[in-house]
Protein backbone atom coordinates (compact mmCIF):
# COMPACT_ATOMS: atom_id res chain seq x y z
CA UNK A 1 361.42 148.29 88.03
CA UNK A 2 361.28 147.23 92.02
CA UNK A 3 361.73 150.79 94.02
CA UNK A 4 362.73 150.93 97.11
CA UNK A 5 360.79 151.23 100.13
CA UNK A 6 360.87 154.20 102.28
CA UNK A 7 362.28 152.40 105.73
CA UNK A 8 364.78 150.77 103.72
CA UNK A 9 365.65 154.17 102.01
CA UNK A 10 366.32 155.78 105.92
CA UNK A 11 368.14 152.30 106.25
CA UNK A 12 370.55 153.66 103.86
CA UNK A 13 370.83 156.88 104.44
CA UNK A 14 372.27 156.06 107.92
CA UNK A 15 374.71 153.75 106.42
CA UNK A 16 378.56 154.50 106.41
CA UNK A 17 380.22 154.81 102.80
CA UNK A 18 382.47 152.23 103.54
CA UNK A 19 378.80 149.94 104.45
CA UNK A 20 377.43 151.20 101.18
CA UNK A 21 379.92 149.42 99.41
CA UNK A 22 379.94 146.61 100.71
CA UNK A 23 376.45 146.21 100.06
CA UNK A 24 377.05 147.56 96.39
CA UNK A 25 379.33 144.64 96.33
CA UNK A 26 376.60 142.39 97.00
CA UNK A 27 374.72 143.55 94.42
CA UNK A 28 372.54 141.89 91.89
CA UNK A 29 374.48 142.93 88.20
CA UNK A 30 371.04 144.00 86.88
CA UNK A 31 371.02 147.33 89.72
CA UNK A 32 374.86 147.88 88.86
CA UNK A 33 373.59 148.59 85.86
CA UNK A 34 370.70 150.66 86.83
CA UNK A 35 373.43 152.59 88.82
CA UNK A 36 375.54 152.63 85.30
CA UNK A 37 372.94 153.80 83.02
CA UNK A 38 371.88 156.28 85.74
CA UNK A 39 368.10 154.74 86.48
CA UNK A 40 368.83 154.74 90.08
CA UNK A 41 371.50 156.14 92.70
CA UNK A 42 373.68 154.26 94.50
CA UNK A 43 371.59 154.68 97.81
CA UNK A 44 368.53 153.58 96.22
CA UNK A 45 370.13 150.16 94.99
CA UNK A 46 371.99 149.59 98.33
CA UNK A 47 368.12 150.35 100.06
CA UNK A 48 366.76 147.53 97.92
CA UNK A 49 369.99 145.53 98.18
CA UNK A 50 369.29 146.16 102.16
CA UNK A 51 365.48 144.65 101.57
CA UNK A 52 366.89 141.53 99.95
CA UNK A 53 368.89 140.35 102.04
CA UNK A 54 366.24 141.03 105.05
CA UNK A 55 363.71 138.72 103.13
CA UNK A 56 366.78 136.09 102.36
CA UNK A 57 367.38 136.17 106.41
CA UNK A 58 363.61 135.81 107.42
CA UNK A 59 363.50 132.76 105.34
CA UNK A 60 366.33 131.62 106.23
CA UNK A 61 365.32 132.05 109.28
CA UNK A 62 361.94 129.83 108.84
CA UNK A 63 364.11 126.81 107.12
CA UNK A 64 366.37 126.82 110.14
CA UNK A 65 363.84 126.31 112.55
CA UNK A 66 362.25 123.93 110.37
CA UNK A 67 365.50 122.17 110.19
CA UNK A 68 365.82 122.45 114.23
CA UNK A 69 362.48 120.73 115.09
CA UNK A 70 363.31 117.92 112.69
CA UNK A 71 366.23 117.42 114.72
CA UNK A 72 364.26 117.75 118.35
CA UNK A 73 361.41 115.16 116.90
CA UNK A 74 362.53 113.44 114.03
CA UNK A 75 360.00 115.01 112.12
CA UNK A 76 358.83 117.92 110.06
CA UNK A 77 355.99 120.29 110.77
CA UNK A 78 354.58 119.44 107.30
CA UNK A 79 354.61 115.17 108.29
CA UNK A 80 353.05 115.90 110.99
CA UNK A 81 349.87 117.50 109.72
CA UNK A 82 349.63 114.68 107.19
């Protein structure tokens, strides 16, 4: 079972309620559940929530500047080290 880290937990904590449920909302189904069954609170599901969406962001990040050069040269980074 993933557990959340401690920044992300301090993340949380300094969340709103009305933030919390937003990112609750955004939730996987699997951590509802945990939250159901009472595996895991509702702050430590919206820390790893919180964690989630950093790592979608970062590489969403990456593709978007990969996308960006492409435009600028007509090229990828990866073509160009062929």
């Amino acid at each position: 079972m993933r557990k959340p880290s401690e920044a992300y937990l301090q993340k949380a904590r300094q969340l709103k309620k009305e933030d919390i449920e937003r990112l609750l909302a955004r939730t996987r189904t699997k951590f509802m559940r945990r939250i159901e069954d009472q595996e895991m609170s509702a702050l430590d599901v919206a820390a790893i929530q919180l964690e989630i969406e950093d790592e979608q962001l970062a590489e969403w990040r990456e593709r978007w500047a990969e996308i960006q050069i492409k435009a600028q040269t007509g090229t990828t980074p990866r073509e160009k080290s062929k």
